[in-house]
C-alpha atoms as a PDB file:
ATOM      1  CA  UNK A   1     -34.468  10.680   5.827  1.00  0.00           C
ATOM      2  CA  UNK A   2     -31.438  12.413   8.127  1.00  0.00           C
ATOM      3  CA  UNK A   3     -31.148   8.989  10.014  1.00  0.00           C
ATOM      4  CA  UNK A   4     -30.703   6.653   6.559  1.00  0.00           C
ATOM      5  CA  UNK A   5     -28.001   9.490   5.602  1.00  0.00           C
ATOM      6  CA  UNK A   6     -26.334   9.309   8.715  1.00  0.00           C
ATOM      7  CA  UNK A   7     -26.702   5.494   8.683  1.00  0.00           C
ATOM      8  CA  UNK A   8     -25.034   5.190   5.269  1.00  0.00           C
ATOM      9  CA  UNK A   9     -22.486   8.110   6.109  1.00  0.00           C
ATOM     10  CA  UNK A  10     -21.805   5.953   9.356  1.00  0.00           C
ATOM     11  CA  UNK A  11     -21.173   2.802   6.578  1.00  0.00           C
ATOM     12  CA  UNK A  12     -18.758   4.558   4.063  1.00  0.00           C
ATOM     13  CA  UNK A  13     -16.593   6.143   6.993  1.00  0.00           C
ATOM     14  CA  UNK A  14     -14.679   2.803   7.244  1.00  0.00           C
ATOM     15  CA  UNK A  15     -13.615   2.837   3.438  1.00  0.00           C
ATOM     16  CA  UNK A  16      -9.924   3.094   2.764  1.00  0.00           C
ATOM     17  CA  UNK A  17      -9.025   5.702   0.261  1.00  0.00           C
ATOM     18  CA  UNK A  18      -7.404   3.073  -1.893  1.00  0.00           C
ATOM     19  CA  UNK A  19     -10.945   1.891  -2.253  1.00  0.00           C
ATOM     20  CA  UNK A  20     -12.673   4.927  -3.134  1.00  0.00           C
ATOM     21  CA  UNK A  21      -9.942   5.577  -5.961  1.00  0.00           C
ATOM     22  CA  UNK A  22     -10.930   2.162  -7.111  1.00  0.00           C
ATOM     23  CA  UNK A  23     -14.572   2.764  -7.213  1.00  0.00           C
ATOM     24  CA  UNK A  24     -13.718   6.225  -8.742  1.00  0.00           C
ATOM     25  CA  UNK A  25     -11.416   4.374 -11.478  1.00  0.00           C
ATOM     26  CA  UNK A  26     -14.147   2.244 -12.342  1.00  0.00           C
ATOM     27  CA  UNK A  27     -17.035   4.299 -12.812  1.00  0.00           C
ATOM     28  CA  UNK A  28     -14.948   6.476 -15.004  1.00  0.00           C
ATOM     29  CA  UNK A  29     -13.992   3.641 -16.752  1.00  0.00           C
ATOM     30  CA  UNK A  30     -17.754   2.056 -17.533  1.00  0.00           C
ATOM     31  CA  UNK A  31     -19.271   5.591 -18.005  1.00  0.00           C
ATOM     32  CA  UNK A  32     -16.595   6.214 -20.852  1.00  0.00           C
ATOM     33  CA  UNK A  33     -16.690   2.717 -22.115  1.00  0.00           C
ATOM     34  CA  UNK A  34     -20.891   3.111 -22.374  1.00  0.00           C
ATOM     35  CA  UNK A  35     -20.235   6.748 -23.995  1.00  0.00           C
ATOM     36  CA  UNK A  36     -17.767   5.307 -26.605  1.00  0.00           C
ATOM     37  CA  UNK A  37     -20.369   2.364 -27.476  1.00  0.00           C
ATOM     38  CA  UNK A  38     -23.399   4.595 -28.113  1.00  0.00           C
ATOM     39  CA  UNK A  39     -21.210   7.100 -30.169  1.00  0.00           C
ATOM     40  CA  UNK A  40     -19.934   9.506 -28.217  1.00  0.00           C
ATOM     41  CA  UNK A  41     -16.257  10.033 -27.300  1.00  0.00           C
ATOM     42  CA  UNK A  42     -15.782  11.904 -24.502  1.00  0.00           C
ATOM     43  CA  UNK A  43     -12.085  11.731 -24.047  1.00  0.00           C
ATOM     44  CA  UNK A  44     -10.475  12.585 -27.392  1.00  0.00           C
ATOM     45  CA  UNK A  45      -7.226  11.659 -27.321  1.00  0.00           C
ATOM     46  CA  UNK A  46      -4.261  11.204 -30.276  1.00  0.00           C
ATOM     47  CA  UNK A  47      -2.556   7.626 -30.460  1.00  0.00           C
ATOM     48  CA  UNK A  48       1.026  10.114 -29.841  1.00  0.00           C
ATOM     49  CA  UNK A  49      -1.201  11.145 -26.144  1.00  0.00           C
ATOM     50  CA  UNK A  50      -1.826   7.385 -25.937  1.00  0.00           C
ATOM     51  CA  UNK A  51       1.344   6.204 -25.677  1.00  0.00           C
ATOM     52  CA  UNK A  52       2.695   8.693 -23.626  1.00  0.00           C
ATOM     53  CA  UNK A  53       0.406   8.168 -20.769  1.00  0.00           C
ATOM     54  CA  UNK A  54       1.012   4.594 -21.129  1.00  0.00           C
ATOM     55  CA  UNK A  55       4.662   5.276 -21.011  1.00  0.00           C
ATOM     56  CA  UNK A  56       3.940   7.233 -17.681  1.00  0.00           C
ATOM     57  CA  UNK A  57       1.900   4.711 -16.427  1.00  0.00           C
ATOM     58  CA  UNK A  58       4.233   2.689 -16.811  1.00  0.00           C
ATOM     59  CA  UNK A  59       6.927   4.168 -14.954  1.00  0.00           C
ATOM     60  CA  UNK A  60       4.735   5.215 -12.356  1.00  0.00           C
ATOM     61  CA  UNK A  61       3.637   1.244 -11.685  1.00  0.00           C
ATOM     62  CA  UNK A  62       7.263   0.109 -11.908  1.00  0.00           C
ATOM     63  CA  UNK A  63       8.112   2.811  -8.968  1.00  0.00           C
ATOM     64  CA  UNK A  64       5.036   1.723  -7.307  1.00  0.00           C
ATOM     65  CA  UNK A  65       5.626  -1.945  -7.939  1.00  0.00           C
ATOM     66  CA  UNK A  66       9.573  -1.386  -6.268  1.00  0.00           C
ATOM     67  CA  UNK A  67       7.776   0.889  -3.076  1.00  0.00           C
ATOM     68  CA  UNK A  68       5.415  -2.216  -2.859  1.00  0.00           C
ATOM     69  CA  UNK A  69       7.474  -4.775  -2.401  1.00  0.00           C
ATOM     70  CA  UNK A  70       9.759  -2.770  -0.154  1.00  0.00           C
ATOM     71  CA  UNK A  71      13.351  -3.461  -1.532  1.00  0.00           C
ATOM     72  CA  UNK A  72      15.461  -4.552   1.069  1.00  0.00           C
ATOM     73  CA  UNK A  73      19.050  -2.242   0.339  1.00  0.00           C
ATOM     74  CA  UNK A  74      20.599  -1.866   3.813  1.00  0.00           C
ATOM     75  CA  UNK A  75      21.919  -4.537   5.482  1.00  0.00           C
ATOM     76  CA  UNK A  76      19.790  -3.661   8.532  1.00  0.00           C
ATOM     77  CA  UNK A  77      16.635  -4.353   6.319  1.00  0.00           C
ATOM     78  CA  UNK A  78      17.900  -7.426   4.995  1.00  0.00           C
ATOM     79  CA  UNK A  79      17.961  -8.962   8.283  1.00  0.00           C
ATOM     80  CA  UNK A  80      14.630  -7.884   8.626  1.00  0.00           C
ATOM     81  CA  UNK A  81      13.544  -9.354   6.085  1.00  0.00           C
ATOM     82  CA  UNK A  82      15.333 -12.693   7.321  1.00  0.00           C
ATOM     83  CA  UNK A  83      13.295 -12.402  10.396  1.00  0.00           C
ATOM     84  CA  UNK A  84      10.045 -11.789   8.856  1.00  0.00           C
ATOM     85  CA  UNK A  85      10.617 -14.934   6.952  1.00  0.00           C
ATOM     86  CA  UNK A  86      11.847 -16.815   9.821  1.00  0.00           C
ATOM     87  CA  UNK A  87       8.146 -15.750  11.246  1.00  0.00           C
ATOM     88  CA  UNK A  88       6.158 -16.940   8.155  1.00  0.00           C
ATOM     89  CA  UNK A  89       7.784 -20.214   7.928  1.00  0.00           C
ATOM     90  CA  UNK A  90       6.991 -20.774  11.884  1.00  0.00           C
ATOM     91  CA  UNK A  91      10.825 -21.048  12.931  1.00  0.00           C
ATOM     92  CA  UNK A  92      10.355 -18.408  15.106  1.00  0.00           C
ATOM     93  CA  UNK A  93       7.472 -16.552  16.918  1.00  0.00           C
ATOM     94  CA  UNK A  94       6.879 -13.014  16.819  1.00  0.00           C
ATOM     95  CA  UNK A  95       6.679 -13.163  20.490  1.00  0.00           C
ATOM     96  CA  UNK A  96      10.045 -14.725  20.702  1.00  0.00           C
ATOM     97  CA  UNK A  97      11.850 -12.018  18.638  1.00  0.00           C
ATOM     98  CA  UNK A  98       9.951  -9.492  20.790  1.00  0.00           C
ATOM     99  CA  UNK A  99      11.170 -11.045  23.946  1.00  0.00           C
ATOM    100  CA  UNK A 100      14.667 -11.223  22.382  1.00  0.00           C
ATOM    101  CA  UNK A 101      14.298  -7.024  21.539  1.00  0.00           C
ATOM    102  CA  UNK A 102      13.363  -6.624  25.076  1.00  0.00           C
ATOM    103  CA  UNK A 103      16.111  -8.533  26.460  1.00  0.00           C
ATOM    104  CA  UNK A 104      19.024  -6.293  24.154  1.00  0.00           C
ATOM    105  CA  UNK A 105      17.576  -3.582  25.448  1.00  0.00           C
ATOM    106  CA  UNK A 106      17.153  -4.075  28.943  1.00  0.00           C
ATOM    107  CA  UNK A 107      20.707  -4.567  28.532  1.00  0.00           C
ATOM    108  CA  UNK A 108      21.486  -1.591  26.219  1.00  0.00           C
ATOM    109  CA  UNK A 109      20.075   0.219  29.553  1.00  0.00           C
ATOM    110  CA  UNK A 110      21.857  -1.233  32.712  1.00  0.00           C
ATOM    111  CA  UNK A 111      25.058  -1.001  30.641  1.00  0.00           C
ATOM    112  CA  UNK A 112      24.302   2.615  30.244  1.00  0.00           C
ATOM    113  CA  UNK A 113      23.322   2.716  34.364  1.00  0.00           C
ATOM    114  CA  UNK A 114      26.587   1.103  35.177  1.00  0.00           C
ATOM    115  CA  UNK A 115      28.316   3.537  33.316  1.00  0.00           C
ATOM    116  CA  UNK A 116      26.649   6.427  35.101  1.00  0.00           C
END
């Protein structure tokens, strides 16, 4: 019995904790739909509660939504952003713009010996 607990504990310790809030979500959300069907309403809630927690949700998902999909505001991002598309579309390899970093830099750093 300690070995199949180990062996599932061994399993679940690769599980993202996006994916446990998931799972979490869900369950609540069938256990309370099952609970409402057969009669019982576990959550009482007003419509005024309602739509103020959709209101939040709402503002949370719009932050979340604008974290997501990283808004590029600095001009330093925005190239980024023009490189990472460069990459998708196959112009350029990630190796190449790694060799090009390299290069800038071993430059940044014999300018700075020269100096010395």
């Amino acid at each position: 019995m300690k070995e199949k607990i180990m062996n599932i504990a061994d399993a679940l310790s690769g599980v993202s904790v996006s994916t446990w809030v998931v799972l979490v979500t869900i369950i609540l959300s069938v256990t309370n739909g099952i609970l409402t069907a057969i009669g019982h309403n576990p959550v009482e809630i007003s419509n005024d509660q309602i739509y103020q927690y959709v209101s939040w949700a709402l503002v949370f998902a719009s932050i979340g939504f604008g974290i997501w999909k990283n808004m590029s505001v600095t001009k330093s991002a925005q190239t980024a952003d023009e490189i990472l598309k460069l990459i998708k579309q196959g112009l350029v390899t990630a190796a190449e713009v790694q060799e090009y970093i390299q290069t800038v830099k071993e430059k940044k750093n014999s300018s700075a010996d020269q100096r010395n």
